[in-house]
C-alpha atoms as a PDB file:
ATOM      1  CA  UNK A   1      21.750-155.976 193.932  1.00  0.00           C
ATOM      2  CA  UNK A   2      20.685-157.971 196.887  1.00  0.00           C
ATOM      3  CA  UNK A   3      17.026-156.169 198.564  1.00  0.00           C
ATOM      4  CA  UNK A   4      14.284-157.254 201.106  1.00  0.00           C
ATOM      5  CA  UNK A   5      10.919-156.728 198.689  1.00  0.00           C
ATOM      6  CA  UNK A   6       7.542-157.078 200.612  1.00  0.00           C
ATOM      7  CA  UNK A   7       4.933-158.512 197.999  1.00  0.00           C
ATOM      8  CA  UNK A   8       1.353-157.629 198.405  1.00  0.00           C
ATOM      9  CA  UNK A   9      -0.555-161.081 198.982  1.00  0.00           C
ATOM     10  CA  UNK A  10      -2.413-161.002 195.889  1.00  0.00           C
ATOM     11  CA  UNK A  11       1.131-160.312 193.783  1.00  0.00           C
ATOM     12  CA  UNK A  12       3.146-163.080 195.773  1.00  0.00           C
ATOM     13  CA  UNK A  13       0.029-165.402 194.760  1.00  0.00           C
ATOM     14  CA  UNK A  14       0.274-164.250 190.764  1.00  0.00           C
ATOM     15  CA  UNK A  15       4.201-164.610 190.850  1.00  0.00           C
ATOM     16  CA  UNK A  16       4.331-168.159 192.472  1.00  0.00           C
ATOM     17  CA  UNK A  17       1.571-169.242 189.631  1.00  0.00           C
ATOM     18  CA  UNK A  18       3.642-167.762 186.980  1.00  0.00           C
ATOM     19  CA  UNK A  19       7.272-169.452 188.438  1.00  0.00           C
ATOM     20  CA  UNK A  20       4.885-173.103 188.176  1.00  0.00           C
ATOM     21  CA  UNK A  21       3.567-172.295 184.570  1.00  0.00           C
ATOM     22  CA  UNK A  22       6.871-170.867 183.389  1.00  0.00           C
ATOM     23  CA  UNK A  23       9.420-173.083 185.526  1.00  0.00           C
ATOM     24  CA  UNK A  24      11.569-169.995 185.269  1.00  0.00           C
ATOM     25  CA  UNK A  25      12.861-168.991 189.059  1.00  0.00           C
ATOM     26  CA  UNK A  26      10.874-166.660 190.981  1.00  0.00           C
ATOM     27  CA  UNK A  27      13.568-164.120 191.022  1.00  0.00           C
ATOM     28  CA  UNK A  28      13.468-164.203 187.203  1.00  0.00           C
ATOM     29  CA  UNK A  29       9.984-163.957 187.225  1.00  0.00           C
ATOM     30  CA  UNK A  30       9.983-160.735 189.663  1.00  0.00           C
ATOM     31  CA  UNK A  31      12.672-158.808 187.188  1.00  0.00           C
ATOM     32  CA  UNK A  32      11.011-159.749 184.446  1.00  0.00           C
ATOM     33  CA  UNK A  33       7.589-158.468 185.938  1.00  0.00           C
ATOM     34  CA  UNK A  34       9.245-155.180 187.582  1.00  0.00           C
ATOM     35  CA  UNK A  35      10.996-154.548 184.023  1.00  0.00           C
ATOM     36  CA  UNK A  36       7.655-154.640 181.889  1.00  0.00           C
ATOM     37  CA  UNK A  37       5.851-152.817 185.043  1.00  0.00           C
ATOM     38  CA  UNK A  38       8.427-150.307 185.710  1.00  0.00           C
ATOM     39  CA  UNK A  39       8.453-148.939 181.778  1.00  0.00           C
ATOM     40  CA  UNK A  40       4.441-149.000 181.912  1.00  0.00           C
ATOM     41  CA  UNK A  41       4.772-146.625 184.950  1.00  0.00           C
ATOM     42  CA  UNK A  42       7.164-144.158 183.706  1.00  0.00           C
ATOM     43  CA  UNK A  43       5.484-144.328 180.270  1.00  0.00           C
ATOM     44  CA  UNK A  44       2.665-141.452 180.186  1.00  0.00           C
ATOM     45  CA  UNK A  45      -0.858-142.489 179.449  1.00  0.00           C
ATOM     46  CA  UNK A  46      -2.406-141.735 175.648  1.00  0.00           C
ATOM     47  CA  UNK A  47      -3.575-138.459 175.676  1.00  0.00           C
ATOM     48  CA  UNK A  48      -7.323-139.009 174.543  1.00  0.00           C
ATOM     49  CA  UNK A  49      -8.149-136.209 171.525  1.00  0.00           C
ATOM     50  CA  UNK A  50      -9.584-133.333 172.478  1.00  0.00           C
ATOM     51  CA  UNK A  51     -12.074-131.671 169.970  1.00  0.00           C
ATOM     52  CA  UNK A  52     -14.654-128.983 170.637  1.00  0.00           C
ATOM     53  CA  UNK A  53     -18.193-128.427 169.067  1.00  0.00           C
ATOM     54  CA  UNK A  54     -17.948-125.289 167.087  1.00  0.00           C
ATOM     55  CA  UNK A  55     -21.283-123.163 167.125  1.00  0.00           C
ATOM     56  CA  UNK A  56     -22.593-120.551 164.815  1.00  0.00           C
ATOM     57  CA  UNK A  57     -22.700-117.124 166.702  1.00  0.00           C
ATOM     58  CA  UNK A  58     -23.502-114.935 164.218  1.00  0.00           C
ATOM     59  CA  UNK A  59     -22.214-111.662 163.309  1.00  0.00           C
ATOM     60  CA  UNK A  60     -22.545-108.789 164.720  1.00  0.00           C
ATOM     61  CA  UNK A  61     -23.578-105.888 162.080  1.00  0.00           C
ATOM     62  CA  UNK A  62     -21.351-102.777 161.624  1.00  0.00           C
ATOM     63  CA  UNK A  63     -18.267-104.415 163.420  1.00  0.00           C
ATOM     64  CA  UNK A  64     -15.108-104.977 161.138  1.00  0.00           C
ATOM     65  CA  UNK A  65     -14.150-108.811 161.972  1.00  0.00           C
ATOM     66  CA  UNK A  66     -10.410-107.015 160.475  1.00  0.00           C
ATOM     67  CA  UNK A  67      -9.738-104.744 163.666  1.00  0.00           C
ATOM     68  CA  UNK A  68      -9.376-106.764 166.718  1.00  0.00           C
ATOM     69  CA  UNK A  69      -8.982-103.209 168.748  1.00  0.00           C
ATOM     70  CA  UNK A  70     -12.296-102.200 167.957  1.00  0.00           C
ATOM     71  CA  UNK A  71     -13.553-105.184 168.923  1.00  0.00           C
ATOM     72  CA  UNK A  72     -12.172-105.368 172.387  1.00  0.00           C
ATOM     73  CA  UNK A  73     -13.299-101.988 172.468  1.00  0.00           C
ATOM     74  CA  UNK A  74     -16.518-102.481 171.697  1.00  0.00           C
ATOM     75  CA  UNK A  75     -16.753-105.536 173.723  1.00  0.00           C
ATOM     76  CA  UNK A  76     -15.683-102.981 176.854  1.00  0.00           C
ATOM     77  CA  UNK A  77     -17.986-100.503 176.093  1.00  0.00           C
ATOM     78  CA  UNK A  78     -20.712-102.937 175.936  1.00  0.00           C
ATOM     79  CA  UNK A  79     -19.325-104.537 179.517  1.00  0.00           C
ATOM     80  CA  UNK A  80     -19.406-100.997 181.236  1.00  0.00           C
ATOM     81  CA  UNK A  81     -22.503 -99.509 179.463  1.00  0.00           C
END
């Protein structure tokens, strides 16, 4: 496929050093750089890990830990009280 590409400056500069180091063709050198580029671009980044810092709380005394629904009921109770 025959296209007019504008190069950034800076990436015209990098490509012309590469065509004189490799003595490949510049149009090789182009494909070969938009092939490795393109895959890096649709390739998602590494998802870092994600870990949280557990803390003691405590426990509340008289609850059941066993029966969420009294614990959301409490918990409302104690919101509207």
């Amino acid at each position: 496929m025959r296209t007019t590409l504008t190069l950034d400056p800076d990436v015209a500069a990098k490509a012309k050093r590469a065509t004189a180091r490799t003595g490949l063709p510049f149009k090789s050198v182009i494909n070969q750089a938009l092939r490795l580029g393109i895959e890096e671009v649709m390739s998602p980044p590494a998802a870092r890990p994600y870990r949280t810092q557990p803390h003691p709380m405590g426990l509340k005394p008289g609850l059941s830990y066993d029966n969420v629904a009294e614990l959301l009921a409490v918990a409302e109770e104690e919101a509207h009280g």
